[in-house]
Protein backbone atom coordinates (compact mmCIF):
# COMPACT_ATOMS: atom_id res chain seq x y z
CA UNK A 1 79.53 204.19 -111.77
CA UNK A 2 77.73 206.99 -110.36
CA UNK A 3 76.02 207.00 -107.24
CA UNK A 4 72.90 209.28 -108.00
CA UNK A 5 70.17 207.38 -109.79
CA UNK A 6 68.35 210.13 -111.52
CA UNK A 7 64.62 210.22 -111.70
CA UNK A 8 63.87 208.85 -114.78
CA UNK A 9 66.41 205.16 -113.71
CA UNK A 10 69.36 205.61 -116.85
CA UNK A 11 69.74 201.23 -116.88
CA UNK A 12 72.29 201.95 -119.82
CA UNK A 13 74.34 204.08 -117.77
CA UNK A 14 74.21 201.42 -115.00
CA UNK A 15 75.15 198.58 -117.22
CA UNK A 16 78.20 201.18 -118.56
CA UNK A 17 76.72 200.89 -122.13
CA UNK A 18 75.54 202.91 -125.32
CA UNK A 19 71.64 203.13 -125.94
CA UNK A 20 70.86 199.82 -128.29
CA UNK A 21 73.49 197.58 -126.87
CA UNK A 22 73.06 194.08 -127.88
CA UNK A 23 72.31 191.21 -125.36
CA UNK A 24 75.52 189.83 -125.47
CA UNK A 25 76.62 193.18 -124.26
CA UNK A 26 74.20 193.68 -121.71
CA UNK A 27 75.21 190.32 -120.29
CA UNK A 28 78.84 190.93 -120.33
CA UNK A 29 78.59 194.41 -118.98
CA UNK A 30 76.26 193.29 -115.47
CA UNK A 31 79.17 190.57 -114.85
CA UNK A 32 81.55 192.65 -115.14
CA UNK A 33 80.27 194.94 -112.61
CA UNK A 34 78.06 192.56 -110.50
CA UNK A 35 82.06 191.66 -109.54
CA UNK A 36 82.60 194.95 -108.56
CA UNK A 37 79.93 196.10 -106.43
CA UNK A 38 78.20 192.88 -105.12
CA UNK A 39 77.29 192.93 -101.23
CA UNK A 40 79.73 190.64 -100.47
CA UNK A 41 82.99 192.27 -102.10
CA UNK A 42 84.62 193.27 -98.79
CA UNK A 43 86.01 197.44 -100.09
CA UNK A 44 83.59 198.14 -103.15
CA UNK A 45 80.75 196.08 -102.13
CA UNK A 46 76.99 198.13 -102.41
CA UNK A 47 73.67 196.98 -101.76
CA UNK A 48 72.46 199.49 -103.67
CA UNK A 49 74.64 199.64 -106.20
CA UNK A 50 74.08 196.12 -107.01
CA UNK A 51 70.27 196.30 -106.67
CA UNK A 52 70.23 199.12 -109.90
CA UNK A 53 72.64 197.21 -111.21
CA UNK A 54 70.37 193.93 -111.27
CA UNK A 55 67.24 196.25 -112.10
CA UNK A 56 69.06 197.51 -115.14
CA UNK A 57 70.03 193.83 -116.24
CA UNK A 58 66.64 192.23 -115.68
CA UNK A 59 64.82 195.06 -117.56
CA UNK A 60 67.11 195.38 -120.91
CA UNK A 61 67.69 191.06 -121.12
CA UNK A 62 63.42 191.08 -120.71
CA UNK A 63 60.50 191.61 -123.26
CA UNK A 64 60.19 194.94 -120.96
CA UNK A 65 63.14 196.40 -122.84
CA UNK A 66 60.74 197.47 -126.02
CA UNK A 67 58.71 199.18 -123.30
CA UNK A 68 61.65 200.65 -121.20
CA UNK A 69 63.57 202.33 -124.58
CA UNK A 70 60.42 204.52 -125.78
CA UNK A 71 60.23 205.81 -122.16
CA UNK A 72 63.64 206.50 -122.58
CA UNK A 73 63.72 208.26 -125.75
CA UNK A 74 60.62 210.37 -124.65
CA UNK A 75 62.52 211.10 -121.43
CA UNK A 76 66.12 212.05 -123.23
CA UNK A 77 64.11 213.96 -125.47
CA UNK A 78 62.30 215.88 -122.90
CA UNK A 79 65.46 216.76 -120.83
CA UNK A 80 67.26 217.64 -124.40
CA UNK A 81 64.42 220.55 -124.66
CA UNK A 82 64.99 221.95 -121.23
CA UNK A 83 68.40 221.70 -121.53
CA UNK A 84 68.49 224.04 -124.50
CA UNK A 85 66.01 226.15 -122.33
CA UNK A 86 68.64 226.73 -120.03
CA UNK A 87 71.28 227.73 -122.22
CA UNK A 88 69.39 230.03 -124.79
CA UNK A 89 69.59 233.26 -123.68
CA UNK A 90 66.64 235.49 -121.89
CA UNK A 91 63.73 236.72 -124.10
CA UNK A 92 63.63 240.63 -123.02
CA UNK A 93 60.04 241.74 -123.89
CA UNK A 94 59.35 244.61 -125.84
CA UNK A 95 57.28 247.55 -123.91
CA UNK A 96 54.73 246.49 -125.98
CA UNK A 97 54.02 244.06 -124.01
CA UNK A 98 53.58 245.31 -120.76
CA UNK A 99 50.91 247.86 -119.87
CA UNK A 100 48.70 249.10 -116.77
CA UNK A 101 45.53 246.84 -115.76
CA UNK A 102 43.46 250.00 -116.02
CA UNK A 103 44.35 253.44 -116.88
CA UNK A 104 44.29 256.40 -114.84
CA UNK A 105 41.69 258.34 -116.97
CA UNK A 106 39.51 255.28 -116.77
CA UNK A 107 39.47 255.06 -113.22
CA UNK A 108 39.01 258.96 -113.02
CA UNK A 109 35.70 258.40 -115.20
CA UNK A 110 34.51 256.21 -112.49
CA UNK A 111 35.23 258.64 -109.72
CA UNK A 112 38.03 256.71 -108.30
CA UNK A 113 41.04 258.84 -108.07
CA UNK A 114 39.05 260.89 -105.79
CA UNK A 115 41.28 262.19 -102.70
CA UNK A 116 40.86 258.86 -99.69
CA UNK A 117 40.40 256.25 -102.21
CA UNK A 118 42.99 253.23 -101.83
CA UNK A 119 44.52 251.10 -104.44
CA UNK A 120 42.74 248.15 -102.34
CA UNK A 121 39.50 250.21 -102.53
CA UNK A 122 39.92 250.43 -105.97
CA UNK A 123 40.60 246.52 -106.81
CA UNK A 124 37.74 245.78 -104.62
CA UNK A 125 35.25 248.21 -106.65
CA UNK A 126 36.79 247.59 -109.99
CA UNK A 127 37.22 243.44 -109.43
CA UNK A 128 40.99 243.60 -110.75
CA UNK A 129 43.66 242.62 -108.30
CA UNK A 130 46.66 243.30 -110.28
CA UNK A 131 48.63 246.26 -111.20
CA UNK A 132 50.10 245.18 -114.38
CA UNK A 133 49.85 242.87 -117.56
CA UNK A 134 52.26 241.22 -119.19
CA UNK A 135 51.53 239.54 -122.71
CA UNK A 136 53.52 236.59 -123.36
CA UNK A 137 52.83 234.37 -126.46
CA UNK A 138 52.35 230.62 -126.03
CA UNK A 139 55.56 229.72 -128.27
CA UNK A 140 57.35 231.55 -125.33
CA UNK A 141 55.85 230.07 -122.55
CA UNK A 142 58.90 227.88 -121.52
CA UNK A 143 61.78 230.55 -121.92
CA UNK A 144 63.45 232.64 -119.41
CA UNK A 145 61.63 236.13 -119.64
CA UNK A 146 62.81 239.66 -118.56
CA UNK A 147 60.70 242.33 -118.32
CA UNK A 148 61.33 246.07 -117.61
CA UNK A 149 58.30 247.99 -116.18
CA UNK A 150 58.30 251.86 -115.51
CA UNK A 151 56.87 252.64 -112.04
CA UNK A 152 56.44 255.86 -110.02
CA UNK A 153 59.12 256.79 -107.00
CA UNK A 154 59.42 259.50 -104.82
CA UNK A 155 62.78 260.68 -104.69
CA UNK A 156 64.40 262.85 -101.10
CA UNK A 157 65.84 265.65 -102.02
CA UNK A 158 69.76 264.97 -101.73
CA UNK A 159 70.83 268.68 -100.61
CA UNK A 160 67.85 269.11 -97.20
CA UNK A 161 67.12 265.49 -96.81
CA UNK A 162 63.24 266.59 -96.84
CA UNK A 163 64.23 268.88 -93.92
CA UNK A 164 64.21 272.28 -95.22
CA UNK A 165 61.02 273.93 -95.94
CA UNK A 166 62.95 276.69 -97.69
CA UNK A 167 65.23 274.59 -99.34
CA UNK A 168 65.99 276.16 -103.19
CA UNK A 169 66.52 272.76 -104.38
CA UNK A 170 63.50 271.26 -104.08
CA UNK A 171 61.44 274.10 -103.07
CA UNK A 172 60.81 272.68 -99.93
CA UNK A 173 58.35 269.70 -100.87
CA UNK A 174 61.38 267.60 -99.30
CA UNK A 175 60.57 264.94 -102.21
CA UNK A 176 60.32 265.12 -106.09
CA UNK A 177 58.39 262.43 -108.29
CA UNK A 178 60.27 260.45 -110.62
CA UNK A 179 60.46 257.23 -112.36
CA UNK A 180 62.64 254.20 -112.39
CA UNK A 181 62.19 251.05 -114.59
CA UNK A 182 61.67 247.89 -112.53
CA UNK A 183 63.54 244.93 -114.00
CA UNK A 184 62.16 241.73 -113.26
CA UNK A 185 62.79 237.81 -114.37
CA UNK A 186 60.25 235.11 -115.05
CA UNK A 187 61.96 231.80 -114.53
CA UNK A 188 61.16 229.08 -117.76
CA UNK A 189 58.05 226.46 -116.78
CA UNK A 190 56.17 229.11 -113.79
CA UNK A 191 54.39 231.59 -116.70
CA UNK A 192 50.56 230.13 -116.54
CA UNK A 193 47.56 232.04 -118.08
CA UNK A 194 46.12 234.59 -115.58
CA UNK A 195 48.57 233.97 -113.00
CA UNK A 196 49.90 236.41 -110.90
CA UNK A 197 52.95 237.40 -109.57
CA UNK A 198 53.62 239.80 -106.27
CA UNK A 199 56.89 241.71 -106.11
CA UNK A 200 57.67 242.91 -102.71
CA UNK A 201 59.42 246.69 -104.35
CA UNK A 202 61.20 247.51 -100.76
CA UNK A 203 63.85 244.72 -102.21
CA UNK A 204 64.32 246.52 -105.85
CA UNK A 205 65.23 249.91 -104.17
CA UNK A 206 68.12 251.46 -106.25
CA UNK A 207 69.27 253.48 -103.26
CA UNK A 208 68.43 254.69 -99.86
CA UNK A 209 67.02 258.22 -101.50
CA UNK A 210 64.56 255.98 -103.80
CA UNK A 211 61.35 255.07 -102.54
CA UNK A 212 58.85 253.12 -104.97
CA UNK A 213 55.37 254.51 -104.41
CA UNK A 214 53.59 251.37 -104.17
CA UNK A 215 54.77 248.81 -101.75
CA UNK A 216 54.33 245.80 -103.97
CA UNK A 217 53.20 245.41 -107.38
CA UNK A 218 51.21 242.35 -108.76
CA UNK A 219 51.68 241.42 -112.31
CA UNK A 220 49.46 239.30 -113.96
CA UNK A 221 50.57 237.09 -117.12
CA UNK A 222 48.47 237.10 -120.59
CA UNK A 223 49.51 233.79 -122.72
CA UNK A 224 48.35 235.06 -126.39
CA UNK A 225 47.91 232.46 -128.24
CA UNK A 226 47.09 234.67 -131.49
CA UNK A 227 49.82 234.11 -134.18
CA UNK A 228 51.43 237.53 -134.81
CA UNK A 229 54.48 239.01 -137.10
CA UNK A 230 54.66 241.73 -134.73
CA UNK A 231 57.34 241.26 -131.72
């Protein structure tokens, strides 16, 4: 017998018996084991033991039974689908699927990639508090997701270390822009429509030369529940 009751209480498993035993079975089975872990039996005696035990008996020899086995199908049935959750492998998402909350040339119409003006200055003037969107359709909604986005770094210059104004390498800027893609995993169950998720980037650095020009990015999840052939 096991000594974690899971949450959902497995009586079968208590009584040592198949789903559908008969009464007769059921009957036998608690005896049998009643012997075994009653109070009073001095080395395997437990209280607790005994009280699922008894629990288990008094449910499946009761007109509660009918009552007790569609909960339990429902339950097995449930923990069946998450199981094969787990195993199935990721779902990587196409780039497709991922884009900016609101493009540069947009914002540039609206006169906000003026020189001063703050990504917080923007969210507050625009309303939109999150940096990307990622589409995920409702069929998907309880898989493992991976998602690659592209993102802007500034990169030191390896040969002056951004110390060398005349440096040939880097013609003295100390930095160069770049880009490095941003992998990042959506566990199965937490994807919700509209909500958003904050990445702190100083934890995805690649390397000590890498710096991500934002310090976190928010991405904010789009459950499409269109029907589409496309991926």
């Amino acid at each position: 017998m096991k000594n974690n009751i899971p949450p959902f209480p497995d009586y079968y498993e208590a009584l040592e018996l198949p789903f559908g035993a008969t009464t007769e079975a059921i009957r036998a089975s608690f005896r049998r084991i009643a012997k075994i872990c009653h109070p009073d039996v001095p080395t395997t005696g437990s209280e607790s033991k005994f009280l699922h035990l008894y629990n288990a008996y008094r449910i499946l020899s009761s007109t509660k039974r009918k009552s007790y086995d569609e909960s339990f199908k429902k339950y097995r049935a449930v923990e069946f689908i998450r199981d094969e959750i787990n195993k199935s492998s990721p779902l990587v998402l196409p780039p497709s699927r991922i884009s900016f909350s609101t493009g540069i040339l947009e914002l540039a119409k609206r006169g906000l990639m003026r020189k001063g003006f703050r990504t917080k200055d923007r969210r507050k003037i625009t309303g939109i508090n999150h940096d990307i969107i990622i589409t995920v359709k409702e069929r998907e909604m309880f898989r493992r997701i991976i998602a690659t986005i592209p993102l802007t770094v500034r990169i030191v210059c390896q040969v002056c270390m951004g110390g060398d104004l005349h440096c040939p390498a880097c013609d003295g800027a100390g930095s160069y822009k770049s880009s490095r893609n941003l992998r990042v995993e959506f566990p199965p169950t937490t994807l919700q429509d509209r909500r958003i998720f904050e990445f702190d980037l100083s934890k995805f650095r690649p390397d000590s030369y890498t710096h991500f020009k934002k310090k976190s990015l928010r991405v904010m999840i789009h459950i499409s529940k269109k029907i589409s052939l496309a991926v």
